[in-house]
PDB file of N, CA and C in Angstrom:
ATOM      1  N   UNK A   1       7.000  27.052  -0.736  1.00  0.00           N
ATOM      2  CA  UNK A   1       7.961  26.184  -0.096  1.00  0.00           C
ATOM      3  C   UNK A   1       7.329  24.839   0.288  1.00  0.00           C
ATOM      4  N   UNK A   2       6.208  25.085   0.577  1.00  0.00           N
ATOM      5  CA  UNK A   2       5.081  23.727   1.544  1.00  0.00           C
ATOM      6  C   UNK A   2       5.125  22.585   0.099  1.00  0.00           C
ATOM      7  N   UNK A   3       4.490  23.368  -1.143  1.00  0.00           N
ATOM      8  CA  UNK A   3       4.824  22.467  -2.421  1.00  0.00           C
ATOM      9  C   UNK A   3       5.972  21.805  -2.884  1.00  0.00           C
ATOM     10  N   UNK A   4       7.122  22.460  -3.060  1.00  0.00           N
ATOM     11  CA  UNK A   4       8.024  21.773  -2.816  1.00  0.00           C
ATOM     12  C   UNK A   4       8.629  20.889  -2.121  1.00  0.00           C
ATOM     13  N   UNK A   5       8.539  20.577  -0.711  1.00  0.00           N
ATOM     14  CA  UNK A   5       9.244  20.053   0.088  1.00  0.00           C
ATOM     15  C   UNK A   5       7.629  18.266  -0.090  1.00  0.00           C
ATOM     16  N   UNK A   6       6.659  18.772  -0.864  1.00  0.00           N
ATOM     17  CA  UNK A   6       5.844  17.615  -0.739  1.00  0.00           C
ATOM     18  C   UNK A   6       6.130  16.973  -2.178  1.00  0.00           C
ATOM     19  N   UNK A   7       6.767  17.860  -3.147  1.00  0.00           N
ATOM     20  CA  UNK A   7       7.918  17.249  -4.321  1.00  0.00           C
ATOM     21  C   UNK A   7       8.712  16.280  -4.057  1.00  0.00           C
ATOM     22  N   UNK A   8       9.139  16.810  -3.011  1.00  0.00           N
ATOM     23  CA  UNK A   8      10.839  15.992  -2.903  1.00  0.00           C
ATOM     24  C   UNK A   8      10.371  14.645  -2.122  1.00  0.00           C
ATOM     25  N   UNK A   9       9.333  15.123  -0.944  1.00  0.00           N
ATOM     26  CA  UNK A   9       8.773  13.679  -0.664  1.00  0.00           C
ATOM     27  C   UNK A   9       7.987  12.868  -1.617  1.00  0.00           C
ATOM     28  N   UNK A  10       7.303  13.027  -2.395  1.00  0.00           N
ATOM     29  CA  UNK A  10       6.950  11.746  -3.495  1.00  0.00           C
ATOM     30  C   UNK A  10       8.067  11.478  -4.658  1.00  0.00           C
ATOM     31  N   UNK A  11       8.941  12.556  -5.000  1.00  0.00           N
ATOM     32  CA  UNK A  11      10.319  11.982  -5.463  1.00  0.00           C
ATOM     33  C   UNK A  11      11.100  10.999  -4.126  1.00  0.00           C
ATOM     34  N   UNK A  12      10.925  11.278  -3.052  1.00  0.00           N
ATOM     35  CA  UNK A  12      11.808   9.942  -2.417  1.00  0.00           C
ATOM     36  C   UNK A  12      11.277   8.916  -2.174  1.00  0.00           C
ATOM     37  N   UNK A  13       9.287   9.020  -2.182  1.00  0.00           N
ATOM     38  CA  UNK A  13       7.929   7.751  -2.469  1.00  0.00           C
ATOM     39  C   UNK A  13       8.553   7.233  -3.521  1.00  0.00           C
ATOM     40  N   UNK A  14       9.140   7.768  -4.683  1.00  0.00           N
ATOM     41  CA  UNK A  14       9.122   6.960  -5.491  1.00  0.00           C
ATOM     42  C   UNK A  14      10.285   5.789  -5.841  1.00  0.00           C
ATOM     43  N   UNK A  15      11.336   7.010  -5.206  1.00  0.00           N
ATOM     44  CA  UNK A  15      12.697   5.877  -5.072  1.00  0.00           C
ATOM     45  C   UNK A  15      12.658   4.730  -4.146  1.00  0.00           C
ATOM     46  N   UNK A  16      11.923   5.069  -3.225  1.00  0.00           N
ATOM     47  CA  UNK A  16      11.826   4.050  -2.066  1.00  0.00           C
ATOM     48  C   UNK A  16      11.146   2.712  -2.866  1.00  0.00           C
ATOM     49  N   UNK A  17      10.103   3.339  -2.771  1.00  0.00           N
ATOM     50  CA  UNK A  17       8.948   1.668  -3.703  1.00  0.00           C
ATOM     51  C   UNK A  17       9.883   1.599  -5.023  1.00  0.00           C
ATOM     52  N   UNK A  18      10.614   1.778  -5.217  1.00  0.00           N
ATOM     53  CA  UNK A  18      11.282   1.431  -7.048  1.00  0.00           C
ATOM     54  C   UNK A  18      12.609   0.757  -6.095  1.00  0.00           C
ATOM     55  N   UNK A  19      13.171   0.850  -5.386  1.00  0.00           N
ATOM     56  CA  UNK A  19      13.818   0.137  -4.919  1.00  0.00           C
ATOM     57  C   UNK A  19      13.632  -1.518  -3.992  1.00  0.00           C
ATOM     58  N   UNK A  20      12.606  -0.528  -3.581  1.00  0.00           N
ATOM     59  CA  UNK A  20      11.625  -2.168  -2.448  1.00  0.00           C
ATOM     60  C   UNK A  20      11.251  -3.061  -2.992  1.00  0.00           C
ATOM     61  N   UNK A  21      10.759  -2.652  -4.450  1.00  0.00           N
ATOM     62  CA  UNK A  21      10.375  -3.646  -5.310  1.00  0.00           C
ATOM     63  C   UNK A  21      11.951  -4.752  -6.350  1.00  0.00           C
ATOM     64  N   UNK A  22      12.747  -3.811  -6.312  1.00  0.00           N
ATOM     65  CA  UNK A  22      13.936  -4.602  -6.882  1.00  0.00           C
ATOM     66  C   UNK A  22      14.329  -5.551  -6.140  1.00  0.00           C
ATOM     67  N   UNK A  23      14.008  -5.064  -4.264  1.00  0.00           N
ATOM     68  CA  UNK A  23      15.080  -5.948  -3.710  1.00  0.00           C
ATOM     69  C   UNK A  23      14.114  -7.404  -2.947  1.00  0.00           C
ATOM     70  N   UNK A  24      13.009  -6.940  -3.055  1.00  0.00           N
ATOM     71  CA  UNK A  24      11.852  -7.927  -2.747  1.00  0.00           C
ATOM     72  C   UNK A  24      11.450  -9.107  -3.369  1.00  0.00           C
ATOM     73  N   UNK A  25      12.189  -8.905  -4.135  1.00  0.00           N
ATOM     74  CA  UNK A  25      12.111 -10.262  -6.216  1.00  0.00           C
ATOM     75  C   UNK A  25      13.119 -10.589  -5.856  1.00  0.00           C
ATOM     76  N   UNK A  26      14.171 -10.677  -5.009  1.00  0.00           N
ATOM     77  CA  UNK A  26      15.387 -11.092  -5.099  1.00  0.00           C
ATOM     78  C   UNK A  26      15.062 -12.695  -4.309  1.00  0.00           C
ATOM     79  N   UNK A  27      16.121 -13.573  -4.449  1.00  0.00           N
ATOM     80  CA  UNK A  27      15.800 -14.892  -3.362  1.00  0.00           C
ATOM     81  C   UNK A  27      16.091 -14.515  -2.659  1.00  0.00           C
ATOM     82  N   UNK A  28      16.598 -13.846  -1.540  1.00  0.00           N
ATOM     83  CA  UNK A  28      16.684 -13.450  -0.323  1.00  0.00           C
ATOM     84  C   UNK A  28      15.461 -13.203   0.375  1.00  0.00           C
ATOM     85  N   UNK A  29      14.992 -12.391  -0.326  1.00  0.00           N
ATOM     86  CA  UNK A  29      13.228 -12.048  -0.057  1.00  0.00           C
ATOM     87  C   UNK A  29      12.191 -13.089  -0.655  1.00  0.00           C
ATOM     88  N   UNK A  30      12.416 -13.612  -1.520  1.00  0.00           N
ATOM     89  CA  UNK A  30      10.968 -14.690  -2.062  1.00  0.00           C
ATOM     90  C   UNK A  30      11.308 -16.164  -1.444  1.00  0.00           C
ATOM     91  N   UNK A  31      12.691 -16.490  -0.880  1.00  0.00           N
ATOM     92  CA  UNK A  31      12.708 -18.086  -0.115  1.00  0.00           C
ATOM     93  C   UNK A  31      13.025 -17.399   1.363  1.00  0.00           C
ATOM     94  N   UNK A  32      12.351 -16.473   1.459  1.00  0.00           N
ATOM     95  CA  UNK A  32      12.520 -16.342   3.434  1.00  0.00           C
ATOM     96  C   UNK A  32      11.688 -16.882   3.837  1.00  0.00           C
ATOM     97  N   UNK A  33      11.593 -17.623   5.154  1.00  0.00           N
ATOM     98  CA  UNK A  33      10.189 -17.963   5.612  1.00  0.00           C
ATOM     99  C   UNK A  33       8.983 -16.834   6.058  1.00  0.00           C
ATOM    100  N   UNK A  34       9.780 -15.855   6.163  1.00  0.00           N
ATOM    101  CA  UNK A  34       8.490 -15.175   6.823  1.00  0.00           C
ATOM    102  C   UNK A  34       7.970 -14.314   5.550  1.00  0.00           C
ATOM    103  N   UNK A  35       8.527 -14.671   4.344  1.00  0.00           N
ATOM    104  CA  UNK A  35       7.664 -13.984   3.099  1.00  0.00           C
ATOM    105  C   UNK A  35       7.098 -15.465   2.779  1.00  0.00           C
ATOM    106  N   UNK A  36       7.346 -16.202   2.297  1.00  0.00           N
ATOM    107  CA  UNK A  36       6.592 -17.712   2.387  1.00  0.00           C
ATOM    108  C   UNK A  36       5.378 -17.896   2.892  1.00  0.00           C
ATOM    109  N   UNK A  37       5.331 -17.506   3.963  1.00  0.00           N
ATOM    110  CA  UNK A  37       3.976 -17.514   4.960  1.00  0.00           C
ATOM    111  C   UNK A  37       3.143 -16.304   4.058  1.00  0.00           C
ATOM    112  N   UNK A  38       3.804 -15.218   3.697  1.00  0.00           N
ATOM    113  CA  UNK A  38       2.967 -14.084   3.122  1.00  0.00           C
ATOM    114  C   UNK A  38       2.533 -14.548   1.914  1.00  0.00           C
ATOM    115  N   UNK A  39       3.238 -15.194   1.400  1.00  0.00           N
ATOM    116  CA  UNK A  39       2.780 -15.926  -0.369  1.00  0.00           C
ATOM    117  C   UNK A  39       1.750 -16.851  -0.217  1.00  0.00           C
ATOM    118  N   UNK A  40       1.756 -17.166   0.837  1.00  0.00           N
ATOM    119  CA  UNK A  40       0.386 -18.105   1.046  1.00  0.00           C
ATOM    120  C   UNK A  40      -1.079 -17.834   0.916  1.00  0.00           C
ATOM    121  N   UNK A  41      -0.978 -16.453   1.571  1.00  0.00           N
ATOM    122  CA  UNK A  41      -2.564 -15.765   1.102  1.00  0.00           C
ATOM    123  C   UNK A  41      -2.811 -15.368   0.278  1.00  0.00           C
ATOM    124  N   UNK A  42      -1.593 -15.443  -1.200  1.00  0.00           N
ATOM    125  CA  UNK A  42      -2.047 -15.137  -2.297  1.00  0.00           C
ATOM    126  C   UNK A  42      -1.449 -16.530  -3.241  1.00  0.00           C
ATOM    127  N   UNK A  43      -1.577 -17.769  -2.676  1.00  0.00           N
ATOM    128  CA  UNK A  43      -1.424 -18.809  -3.592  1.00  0.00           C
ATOM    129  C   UNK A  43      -0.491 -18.661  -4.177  1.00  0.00           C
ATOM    130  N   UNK A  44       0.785 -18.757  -3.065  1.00  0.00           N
ATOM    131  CA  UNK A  44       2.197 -18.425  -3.199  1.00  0.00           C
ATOM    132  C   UNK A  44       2.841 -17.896  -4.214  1.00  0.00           C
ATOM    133  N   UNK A  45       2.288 -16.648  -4.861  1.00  0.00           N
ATOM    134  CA  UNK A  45       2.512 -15.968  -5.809  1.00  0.00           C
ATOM    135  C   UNK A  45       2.841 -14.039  -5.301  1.00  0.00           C
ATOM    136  N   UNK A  46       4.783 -14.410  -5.606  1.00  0.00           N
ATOM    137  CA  UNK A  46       5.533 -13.386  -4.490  1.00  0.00           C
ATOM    138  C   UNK A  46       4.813 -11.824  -5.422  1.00  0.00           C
ATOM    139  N   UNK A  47       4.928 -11.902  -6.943  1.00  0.00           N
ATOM    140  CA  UNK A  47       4.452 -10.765  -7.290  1.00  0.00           C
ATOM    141  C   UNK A  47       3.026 -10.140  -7.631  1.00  0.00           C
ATOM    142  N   UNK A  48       2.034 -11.452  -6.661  1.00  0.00           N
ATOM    143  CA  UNK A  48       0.775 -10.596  -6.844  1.00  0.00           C
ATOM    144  C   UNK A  48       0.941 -10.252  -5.442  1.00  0.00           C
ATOM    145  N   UNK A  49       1.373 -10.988  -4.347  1.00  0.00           N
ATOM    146  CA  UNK A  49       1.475 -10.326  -2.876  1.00  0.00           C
ATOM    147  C   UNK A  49       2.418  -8.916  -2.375  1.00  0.00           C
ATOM    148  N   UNK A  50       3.895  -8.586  -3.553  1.00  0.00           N
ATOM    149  CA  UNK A  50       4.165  -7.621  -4.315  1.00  0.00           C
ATOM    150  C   UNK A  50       3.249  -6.646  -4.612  1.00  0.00           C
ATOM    151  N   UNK A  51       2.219  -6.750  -5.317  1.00  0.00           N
ATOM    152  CA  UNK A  51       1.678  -5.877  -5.925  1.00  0.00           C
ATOM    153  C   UNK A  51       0.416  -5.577  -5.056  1.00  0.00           C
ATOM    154  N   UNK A  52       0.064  -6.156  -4.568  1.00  0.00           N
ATOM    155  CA  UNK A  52      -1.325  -5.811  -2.944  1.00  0.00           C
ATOM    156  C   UNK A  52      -0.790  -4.842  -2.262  1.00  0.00           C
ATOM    157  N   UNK A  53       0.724  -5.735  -1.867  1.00  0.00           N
ATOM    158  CA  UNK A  53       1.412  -4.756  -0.680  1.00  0.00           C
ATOM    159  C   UNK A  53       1.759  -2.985  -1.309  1.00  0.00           C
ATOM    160  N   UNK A  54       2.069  -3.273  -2.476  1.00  0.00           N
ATOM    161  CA  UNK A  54       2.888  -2.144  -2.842  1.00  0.00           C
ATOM    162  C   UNK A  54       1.563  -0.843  -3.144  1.00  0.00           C
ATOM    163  N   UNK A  55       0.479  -1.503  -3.691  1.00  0.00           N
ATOM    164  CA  UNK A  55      -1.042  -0.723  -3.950  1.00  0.00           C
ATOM    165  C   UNK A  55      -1.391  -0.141  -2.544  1.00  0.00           C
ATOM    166  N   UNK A  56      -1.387  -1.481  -1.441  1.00  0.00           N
ATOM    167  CA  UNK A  56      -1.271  -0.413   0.022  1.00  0.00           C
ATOM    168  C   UNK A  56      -0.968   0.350   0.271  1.00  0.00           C
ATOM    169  N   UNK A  57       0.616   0.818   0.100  1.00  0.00           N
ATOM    170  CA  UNK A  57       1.375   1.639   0.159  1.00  0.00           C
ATOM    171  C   UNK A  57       0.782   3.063  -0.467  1.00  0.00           C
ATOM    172  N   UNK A  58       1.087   2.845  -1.432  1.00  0.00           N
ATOM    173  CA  UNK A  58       0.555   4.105  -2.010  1.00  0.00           C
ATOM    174  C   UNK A  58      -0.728   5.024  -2.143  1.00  0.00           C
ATOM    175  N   UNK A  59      -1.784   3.161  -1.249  1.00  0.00           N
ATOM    176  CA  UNK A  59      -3.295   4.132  -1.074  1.00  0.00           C
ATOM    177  C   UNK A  59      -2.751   4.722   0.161  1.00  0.00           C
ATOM    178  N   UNK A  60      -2.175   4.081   1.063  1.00  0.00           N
ATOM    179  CA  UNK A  60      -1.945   4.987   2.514  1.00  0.00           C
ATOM    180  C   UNK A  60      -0.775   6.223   1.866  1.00  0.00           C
ATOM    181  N   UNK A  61      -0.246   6.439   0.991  1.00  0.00           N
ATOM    182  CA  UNK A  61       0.452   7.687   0.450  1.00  0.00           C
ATOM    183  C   UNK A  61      -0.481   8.833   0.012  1.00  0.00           C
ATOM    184  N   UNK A  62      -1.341   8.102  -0.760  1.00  0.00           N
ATOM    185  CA  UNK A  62      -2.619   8.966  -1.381  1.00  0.00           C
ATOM    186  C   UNK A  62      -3.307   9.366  -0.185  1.00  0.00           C
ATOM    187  N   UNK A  63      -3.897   8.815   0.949  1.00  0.00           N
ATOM    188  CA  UNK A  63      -4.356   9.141   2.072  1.00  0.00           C
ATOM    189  C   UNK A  63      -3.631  10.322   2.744  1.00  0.00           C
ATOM    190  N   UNK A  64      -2.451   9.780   3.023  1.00  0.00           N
ATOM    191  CA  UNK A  64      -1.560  10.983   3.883  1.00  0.00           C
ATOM    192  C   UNK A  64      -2.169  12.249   2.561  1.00  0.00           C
ATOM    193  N   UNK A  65      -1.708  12.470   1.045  1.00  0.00           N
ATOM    194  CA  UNK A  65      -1.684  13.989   0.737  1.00  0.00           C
ATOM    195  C   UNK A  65      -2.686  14.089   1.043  1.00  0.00           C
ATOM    196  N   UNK A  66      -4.237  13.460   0.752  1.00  0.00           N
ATOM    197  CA  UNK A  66      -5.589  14.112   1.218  1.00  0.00           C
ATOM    198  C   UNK A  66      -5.328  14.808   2.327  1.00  0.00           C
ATOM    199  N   UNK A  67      -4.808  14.385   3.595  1.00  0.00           N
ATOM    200  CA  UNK A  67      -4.887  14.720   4.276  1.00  0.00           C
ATOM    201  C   UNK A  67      -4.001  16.423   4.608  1.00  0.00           C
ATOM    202  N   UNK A  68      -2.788  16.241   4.202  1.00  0.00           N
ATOM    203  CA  UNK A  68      -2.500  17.461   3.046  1.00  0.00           C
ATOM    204  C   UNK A  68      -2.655  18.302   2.209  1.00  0.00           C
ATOM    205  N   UNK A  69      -3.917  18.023   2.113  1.00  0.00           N
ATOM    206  CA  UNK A  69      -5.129  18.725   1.192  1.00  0.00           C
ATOM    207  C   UNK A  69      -3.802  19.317  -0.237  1.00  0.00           C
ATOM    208  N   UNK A  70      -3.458  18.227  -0.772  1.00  0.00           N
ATOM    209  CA  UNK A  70      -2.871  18.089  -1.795  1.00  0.00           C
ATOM    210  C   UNK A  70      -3.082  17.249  -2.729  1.00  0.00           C
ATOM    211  N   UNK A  71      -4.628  16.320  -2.371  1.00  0.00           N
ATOM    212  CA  UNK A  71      -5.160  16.345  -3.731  1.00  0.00           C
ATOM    213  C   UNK A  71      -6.777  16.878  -3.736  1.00  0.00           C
ATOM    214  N   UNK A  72      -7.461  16.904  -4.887  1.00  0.00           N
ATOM    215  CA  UNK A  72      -8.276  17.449  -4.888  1.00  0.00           C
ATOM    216  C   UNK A  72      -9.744  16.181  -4.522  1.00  0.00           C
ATOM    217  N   UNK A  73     -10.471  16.227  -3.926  1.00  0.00           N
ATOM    218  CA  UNK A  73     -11.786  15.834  -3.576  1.00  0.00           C
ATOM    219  C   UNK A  73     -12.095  14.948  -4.224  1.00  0.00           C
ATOM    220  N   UNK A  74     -12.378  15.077  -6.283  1.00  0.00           N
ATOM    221  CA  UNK A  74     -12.959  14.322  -6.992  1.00  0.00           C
ATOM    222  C   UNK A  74     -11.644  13.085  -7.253  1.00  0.00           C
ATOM    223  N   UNK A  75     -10.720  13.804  -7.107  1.00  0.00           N
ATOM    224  CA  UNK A  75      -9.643  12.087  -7.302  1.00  0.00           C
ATOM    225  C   UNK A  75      -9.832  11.783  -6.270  1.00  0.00           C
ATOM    226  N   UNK A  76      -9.582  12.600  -4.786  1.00  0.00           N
ATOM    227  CA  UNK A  76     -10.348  11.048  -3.515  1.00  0.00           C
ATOM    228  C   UNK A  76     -11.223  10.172  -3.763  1.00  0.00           C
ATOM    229  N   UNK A  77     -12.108  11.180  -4.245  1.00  0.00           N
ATOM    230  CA  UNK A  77     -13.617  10.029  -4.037  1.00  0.00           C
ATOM    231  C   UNK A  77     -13.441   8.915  -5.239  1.00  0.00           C
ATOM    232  N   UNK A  78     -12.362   9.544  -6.427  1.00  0.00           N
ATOM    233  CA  UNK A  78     -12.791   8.105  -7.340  1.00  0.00           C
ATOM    234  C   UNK A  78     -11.610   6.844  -6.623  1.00  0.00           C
ATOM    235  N   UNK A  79     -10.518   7.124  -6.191  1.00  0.00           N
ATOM    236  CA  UNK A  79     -10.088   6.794  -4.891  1.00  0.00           C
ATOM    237  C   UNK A  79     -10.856   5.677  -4.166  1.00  0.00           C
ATOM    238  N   UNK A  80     -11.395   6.177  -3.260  1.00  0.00           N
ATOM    239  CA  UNK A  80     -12.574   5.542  -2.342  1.00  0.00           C
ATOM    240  C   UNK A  80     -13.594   4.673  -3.094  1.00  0.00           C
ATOM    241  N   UNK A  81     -14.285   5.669  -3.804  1.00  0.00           N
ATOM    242  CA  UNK A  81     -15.440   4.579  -4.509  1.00  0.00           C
ATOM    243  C   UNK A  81     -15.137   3.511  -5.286  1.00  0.00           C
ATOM    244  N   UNK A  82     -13.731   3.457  -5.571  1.00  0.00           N
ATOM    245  CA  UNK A  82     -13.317   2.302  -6.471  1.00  0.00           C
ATOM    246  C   UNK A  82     -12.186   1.912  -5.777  1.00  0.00           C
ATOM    247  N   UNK A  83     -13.202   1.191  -4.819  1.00  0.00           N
ATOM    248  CA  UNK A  83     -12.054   0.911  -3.527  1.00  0.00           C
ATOM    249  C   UNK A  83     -12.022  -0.794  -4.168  1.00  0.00           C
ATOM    250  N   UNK A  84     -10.480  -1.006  -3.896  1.00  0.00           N
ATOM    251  CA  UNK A  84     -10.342  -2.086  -4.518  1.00  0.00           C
ATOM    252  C   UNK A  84     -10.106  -3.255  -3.060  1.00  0.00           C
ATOM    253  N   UNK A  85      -9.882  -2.807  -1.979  1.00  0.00           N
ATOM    254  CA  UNK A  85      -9.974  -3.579  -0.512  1.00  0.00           C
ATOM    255  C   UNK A  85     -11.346  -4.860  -0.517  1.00  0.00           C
ATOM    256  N   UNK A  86     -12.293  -4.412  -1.321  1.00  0.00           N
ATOM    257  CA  UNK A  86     -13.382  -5.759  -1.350  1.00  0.00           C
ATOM    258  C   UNK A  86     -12.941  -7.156  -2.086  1.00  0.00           C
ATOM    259  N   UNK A  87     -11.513  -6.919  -2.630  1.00  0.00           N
ATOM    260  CA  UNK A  87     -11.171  -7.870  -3.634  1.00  0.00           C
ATOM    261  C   UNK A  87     -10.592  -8.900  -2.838  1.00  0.00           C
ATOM    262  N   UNK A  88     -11.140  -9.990  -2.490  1.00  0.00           N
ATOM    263  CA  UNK A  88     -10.848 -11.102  -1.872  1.00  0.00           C
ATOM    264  C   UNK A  88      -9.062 -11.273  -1.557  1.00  0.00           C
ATOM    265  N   UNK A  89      -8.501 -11.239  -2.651  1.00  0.00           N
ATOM    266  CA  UNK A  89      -7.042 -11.474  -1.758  1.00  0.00           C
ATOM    267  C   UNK A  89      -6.198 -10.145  -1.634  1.00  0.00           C
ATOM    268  N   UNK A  90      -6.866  -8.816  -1.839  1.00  0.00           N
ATOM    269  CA  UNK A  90      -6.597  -7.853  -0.849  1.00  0.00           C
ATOM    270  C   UNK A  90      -7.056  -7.827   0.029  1.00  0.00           C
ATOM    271  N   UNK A  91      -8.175  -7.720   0.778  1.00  0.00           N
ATOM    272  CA  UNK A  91      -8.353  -8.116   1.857  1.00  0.00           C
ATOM    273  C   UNK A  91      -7.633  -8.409   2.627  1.00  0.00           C
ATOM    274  N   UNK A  92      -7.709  -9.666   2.461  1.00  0.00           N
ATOM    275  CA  UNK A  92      -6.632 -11.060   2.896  1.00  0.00           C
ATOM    276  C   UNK A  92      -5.306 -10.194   3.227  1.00  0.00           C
ATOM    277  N   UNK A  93      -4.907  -9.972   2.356  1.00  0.00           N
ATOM    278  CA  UNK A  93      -3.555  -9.410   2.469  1.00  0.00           C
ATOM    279  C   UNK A  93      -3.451  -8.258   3.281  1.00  0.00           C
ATOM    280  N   UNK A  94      -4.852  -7.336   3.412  1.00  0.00           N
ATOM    281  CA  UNK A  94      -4.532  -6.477   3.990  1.00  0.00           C
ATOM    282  C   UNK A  94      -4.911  -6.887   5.777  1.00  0.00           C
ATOM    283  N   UNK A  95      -5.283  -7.578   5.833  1.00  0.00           N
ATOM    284  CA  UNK A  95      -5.801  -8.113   7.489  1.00  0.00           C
ATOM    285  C   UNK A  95      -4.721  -8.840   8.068  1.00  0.00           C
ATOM    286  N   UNK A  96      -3.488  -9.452   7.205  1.00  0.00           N
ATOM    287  CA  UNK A  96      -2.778  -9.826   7.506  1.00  0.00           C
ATOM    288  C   UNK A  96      -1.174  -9.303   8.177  1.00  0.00           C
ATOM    289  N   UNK A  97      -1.135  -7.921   6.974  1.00  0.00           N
ATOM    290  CA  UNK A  97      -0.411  -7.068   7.474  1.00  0.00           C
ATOM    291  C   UNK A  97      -0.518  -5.586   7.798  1.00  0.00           C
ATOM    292  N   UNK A  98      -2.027  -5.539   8.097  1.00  0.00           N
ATOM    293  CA  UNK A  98      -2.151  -4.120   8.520  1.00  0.00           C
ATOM    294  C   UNK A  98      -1.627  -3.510  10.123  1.00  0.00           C
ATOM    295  N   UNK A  99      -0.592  -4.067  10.798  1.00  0.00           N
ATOM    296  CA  UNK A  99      -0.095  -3.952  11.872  1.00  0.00           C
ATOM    297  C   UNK A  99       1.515  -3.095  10.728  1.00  0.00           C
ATOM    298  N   UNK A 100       1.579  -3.296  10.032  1.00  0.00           N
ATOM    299  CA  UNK A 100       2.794  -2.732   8.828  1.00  0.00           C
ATOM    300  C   UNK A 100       2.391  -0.947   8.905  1.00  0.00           C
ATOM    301  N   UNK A 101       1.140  -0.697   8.891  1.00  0.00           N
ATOM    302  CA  UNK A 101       1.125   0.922   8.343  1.00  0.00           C
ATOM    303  C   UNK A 101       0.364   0.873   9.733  1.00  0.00           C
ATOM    304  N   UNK A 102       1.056   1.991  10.287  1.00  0.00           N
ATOM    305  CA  UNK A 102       1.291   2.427  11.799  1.00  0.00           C
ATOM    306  C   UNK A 102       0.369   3.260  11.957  1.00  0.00           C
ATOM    307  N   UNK A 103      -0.456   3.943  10.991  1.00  0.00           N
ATOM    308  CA  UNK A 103      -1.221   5.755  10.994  1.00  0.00           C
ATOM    309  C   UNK A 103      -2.631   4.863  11.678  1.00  0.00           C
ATOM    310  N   UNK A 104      -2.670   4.705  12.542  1.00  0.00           N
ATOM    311  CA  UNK A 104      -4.483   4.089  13.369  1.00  0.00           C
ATOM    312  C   UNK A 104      -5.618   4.661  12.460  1.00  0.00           C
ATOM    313  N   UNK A 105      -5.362   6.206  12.222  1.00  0.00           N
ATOM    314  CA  UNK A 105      -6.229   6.781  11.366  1.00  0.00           C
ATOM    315  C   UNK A 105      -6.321   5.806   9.688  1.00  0.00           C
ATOM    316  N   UNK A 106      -5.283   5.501   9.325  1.00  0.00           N
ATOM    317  CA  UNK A 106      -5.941   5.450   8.241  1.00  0.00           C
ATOM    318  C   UNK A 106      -6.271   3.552   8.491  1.00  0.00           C
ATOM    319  N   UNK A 107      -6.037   2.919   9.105  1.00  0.00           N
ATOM    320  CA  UNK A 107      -6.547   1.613   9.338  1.00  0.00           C
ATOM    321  C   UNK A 107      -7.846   1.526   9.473  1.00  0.00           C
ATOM    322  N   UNK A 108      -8.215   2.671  10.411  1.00  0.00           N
ATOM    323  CA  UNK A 108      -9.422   3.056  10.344  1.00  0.00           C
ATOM    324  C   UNK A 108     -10.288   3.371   9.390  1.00  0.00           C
ATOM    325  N   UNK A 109      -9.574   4.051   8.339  1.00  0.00           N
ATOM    326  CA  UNK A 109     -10.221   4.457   7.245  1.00  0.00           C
ATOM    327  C   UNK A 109     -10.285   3.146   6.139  1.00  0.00           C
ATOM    328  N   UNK A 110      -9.053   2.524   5.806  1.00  0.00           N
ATOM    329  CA  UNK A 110      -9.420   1.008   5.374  1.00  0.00           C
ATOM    330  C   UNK A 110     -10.468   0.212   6.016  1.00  0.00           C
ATOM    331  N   UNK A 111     -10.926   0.344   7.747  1.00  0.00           N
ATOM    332  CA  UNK A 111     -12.077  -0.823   7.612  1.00  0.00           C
ATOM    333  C   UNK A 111     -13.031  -0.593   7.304  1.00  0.00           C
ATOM    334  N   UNK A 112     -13.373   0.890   7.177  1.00  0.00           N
ATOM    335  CA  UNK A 112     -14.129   1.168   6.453  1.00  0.00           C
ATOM    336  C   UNK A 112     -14.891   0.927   5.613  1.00  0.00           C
ATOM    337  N   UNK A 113     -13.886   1.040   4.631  1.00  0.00           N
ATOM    338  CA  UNK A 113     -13.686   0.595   2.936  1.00  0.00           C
ATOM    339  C   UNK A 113     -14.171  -0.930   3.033  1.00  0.00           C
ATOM    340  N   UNK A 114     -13.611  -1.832   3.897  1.00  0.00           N
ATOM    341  CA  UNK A 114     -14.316  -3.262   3.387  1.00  0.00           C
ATOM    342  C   UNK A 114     -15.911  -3.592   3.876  1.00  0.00           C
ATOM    343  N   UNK A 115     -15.819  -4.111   3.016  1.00  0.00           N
ATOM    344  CA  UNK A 115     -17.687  -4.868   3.244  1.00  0.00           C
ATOM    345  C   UNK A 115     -17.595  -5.803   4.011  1.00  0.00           C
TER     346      UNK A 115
END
């Protein structure tokens, strides 16, 4: 039952980000000011700041199953060791909106990750 019900939650991970991403490309979302300001730390470019944010997401998704011990060890660690947070405008991006993912634990575990 525990497997299943962690089915249906990355089937609704997935609708969620497949939707966030449709409605985030829209002008509503790319001429707001307060995404404007966000396009800035990536040289006002909405779908690489898109694609930081959305990689966040899903490392803090990947985090939560570890923690779920629903994935296995050697995909964490390649995970972790090929931590992509040293990359100058992730970073950036992530210092900017890491007040967005609420889990303290895993913020923690991102500062980790940077050099």
């Amino acid at each position: 039952m525990h497997n299943l019900r962690i089915q249906n939650e990355q089937q609704v991970y997935a609708r969620i980000m497949d939707i966030r991403l449709k409605l985030e490309t829209t002008p509503e979302f790319t001429e707001s000011p307060i995404f404007v300001e966000q396009f800035e730390l990536v040289d006002n470019n909405p779908s690489e700041y898109y694609t930081i944010s959305a990689f966040l997401d899903l490392f803090e998704y990947v985090f939560y199953l570890k923690k779920m011990y629903m994935i296995e060890d050697v995909i964490w660690n390649r995970w972790v060791t090929e931590s992509i947070m040293n990359i100058p405008k992730f970073k950036t991006v992530r210092n900017n909106t890491k007040q967005s993912h609420p889990d303290e634990e895993f913020r923690r575990f991102i500062d980790s990750t940077i050099k």
